[in-house]
Protein backbone atom coordinates (compact mmCIF):
# COMPACT_ATOMS: atom_id res chain seq x y z
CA UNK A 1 34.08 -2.51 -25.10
CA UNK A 2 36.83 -5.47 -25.25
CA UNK A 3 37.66 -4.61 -21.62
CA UNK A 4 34.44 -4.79 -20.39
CA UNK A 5 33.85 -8.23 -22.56
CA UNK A 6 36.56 -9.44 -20.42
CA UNK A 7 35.85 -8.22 -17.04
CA UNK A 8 32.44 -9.85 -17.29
CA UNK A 9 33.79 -13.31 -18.66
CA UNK A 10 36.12 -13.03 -15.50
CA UNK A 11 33.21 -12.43 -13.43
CA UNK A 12 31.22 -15.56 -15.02
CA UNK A 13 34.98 -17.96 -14.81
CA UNK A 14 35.15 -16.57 -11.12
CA UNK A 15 31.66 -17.63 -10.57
CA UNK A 16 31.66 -21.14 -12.13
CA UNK A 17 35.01 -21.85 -9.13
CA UNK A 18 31.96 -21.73 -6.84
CA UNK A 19 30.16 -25.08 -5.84
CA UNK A 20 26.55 -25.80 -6.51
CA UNK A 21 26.44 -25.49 -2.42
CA UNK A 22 28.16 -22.75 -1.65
CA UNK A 23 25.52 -20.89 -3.70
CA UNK A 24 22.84 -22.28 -2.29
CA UNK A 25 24.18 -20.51 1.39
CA UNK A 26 24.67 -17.14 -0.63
CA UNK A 27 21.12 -17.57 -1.72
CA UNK A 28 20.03 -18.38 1.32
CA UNK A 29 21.95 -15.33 3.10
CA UNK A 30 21.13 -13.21 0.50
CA UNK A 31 17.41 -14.08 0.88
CA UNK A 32 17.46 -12.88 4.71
CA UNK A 33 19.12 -9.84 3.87
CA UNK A 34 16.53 -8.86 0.94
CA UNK A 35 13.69 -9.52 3.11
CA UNK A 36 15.02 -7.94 6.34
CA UNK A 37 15.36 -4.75 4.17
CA UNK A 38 12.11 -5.13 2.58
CA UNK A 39 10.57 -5.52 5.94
CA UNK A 40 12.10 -2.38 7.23
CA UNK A 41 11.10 -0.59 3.67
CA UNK A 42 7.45 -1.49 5.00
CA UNK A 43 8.00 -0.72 8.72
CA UNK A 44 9.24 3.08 7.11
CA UNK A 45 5.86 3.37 5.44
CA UNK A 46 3.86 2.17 8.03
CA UNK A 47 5.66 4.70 10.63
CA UNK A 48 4.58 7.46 7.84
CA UNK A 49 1.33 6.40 7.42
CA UNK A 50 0.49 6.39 11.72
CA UNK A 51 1.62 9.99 11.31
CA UNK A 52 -1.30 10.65 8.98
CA UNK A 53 -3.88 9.03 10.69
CA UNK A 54 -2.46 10.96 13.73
CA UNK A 55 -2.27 14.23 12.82
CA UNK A 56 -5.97 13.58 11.60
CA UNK A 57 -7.42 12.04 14.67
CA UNK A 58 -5.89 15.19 16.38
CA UNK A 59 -7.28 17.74 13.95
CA UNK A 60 -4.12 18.91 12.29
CA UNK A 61 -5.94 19.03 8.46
CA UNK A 62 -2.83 20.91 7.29
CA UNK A 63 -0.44 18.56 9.27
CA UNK A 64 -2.12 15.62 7.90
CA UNK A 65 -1.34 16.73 4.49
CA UNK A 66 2.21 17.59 5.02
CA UNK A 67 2.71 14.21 5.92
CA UNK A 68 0.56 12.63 3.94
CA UNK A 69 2.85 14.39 1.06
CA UNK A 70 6.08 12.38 2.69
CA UNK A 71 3.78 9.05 3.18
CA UNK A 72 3.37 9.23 -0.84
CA UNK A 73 6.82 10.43 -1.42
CA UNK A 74 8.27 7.53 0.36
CA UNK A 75 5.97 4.66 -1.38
CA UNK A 76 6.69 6.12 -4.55
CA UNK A 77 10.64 5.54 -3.69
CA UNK A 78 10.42 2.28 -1.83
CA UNK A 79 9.70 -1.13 -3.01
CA UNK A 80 6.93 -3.06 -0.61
CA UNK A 81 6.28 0.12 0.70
CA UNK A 82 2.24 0.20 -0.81
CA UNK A 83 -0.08 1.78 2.01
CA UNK A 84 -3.23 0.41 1.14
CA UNK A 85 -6.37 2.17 1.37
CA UNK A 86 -6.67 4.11 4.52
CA UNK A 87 -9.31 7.04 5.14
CA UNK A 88 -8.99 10.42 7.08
CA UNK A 89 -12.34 9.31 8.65
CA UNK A 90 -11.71 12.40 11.48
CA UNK A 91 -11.19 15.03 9.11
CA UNK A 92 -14.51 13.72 6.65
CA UNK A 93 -16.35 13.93 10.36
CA UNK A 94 -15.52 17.31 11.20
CA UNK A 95 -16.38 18.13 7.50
CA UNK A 96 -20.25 16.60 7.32
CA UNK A 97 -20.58 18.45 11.12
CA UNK A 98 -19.45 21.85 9.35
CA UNK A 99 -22.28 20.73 6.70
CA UNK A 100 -25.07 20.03 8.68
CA UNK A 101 -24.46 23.47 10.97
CA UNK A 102 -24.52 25.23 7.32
CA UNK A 103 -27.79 23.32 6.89
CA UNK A 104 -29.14 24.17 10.37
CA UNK A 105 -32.63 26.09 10.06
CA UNK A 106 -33.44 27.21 13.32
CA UNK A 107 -36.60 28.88 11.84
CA UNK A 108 -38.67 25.83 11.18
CA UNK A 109 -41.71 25.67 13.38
CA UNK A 110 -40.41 21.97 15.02
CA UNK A 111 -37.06 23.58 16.32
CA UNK A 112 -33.69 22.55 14.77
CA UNK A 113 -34.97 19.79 12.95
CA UNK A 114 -30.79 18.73 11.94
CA UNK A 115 -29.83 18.98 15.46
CA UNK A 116 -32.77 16.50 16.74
CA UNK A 117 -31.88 14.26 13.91
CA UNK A 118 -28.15 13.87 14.67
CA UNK A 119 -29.00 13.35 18.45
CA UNK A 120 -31.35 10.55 17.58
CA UNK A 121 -28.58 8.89 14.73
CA UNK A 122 -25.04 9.82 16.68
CA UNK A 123 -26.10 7.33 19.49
CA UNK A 124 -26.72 4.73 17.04
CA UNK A 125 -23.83 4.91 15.16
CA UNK A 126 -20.15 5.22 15.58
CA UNK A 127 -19.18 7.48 12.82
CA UNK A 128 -20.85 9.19 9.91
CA UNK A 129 -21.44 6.04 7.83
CA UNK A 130 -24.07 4.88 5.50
CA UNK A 131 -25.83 4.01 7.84
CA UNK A 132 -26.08 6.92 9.66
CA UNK A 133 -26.62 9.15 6.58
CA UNK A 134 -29.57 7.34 5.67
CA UNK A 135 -30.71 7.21 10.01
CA UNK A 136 -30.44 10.95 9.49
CA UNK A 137 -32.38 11.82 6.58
CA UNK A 138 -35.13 9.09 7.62
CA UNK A 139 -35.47 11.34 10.90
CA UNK A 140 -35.37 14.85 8.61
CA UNK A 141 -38.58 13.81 6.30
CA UNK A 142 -40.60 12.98 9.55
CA UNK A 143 -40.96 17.14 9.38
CA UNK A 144 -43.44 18.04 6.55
CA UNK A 145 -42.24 21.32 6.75
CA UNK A 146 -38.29 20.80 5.87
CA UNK A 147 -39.58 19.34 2.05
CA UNK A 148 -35.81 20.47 0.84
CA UNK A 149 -33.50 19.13 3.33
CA UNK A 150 -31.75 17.53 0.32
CA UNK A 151 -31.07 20.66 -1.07
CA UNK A 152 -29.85 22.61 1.49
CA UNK A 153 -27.74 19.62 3.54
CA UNK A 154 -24.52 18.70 0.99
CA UNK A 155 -22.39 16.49 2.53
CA UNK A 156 -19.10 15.51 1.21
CA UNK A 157 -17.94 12.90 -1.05
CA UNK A 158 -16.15 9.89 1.09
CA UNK A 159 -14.08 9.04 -1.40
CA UNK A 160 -12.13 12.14 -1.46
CA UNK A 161 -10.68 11.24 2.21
CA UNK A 162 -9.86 7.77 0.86
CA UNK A 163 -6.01 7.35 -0.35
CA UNK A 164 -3.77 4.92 -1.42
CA UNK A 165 -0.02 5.02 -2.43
CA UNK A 166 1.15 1.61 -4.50
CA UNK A 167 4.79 1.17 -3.90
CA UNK A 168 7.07 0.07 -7.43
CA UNK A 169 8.21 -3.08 -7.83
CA UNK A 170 11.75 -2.41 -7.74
CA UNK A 171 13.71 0.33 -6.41
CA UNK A 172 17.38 1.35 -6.51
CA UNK A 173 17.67 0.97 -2.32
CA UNK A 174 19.30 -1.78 -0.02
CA UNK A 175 16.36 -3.37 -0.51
CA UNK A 176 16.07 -3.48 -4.58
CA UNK A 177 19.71 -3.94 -4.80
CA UNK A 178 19.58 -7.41 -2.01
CA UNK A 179 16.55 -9.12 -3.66
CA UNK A 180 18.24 -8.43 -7.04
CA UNK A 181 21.21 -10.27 -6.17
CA UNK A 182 19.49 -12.86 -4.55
CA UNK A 183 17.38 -13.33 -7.96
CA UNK A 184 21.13 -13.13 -10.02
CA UNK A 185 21.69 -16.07 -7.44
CA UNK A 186 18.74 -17.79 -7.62
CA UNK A 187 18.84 -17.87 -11.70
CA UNK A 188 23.16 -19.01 -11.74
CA UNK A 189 21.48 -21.85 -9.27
CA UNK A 190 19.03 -22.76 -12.14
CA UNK A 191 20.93 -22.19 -14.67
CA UNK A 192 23.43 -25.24 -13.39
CA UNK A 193 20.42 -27.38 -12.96
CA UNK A 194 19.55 -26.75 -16.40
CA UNK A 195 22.63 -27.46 -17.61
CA UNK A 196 23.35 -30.51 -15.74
CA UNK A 197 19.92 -32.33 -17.04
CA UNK A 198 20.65 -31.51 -20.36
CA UNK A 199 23.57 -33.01 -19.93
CA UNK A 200 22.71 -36.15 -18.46
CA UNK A 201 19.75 -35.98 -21.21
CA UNK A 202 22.98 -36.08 -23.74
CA UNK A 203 24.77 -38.55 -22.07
CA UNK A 204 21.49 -41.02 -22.26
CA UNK A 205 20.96 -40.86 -25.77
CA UNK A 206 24.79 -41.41 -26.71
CA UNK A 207 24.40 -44.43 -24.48
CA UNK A 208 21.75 -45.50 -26.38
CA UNK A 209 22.92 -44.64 -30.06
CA UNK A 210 26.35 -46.61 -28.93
CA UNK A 211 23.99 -49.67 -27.53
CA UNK A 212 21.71 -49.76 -30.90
């Protein structure tokens, strides 16, 4: 315990040699270094996340996942590495398509009612939003003979395709380690400022207690 007492007050007499200046450029170094790192923590998780979106737009569910899996792994590990909210708007598309062939009913006497609906709405719109949904069931209850299109059409819940990873705010990387020792820095820098006002606060009022 003594030894380590000493090492550190070697450290701190080591660190007090250096000019007010002088740590001003290591902070300023140090600075560029944290945030190049940090940048390249966020360039990592933005490669990870194109992967996803990818492998979705291409219709690799599984793939998607997998990756996904390494997109959340990575955040989880890396400081300013938060994704954001992104959606796997492909995969939630094929989905509500698988739905509203389930809900097909190719027996009503006005044709398939779902199909005629979706080639009126698709047109309109350029994906299966709000929108859309509601375009879709407008065109369903024009046919008095599909009363229960509600009950037999279940689309899925958006929010299950919509994901986000927050990143913590430190990690033990080249980035956590940098922007720590820029903040040790940044705090010795203060810490003399401190010390110096108080001083010249000192140095006032024994001018004036030696004037009175």
């Amino acid at each position: 315990m003594r030894h380590i007492y000493y090492h550190i007050r070697h450290v701190y007499q080591q660190v007090q040699r250096v000019k007010t200046w002088q740590l001003l450029l290591i902070l300023l170094l140090a600075g560029f270094v944290a945030a190049t790192f940090l940048r390249l923590n966020n360039i990592g998780m933005a490669q990870r996340r194109e992967a996803v979106l990818q492998a979705d737009k291409d219709g690799r569910d599984e793939d998607a996942y997998n990756r996904m899996y390494d997109l959340q792994r990575y955040a989880a590990a890396h400081m300013n590495a938060g994704t954001g909210q992104f959606d796997l708007t492909q995969q939630y598309e094929r989905d509500v398509d698988e739905a509203i062939q389930a809900a097909t009913n190719d027996s009503n006497p006005n044709g398939n009612i779902n199909a005629q609906a979706e080639a009126i709405c698709r047109p309109r719109f350029s994906s299966y939003s709000p929108g859309y949904l509601q375009c879709f069931l407008d065109e369903i209850s024009k046919y008095p003979a599909a009363p229960e299109i509600d009950d037999t059409l279940e689309l899925p819940n958006p929010a299950l395709y919509r994901h986000s990873f927050v990143s913590p705010l430190w990690s033990p990387d080249f980035a956590g380690f940098s922007t720590l020792f820029a903040l040790v820095i940044a705090l010795i820098i203060l810490g003399r400022w401190l010390h110096f006002g108080f001083l010249q606060l000192v140095i006032k009022q024994r001018k004036k207690d030696i004037g009175s």
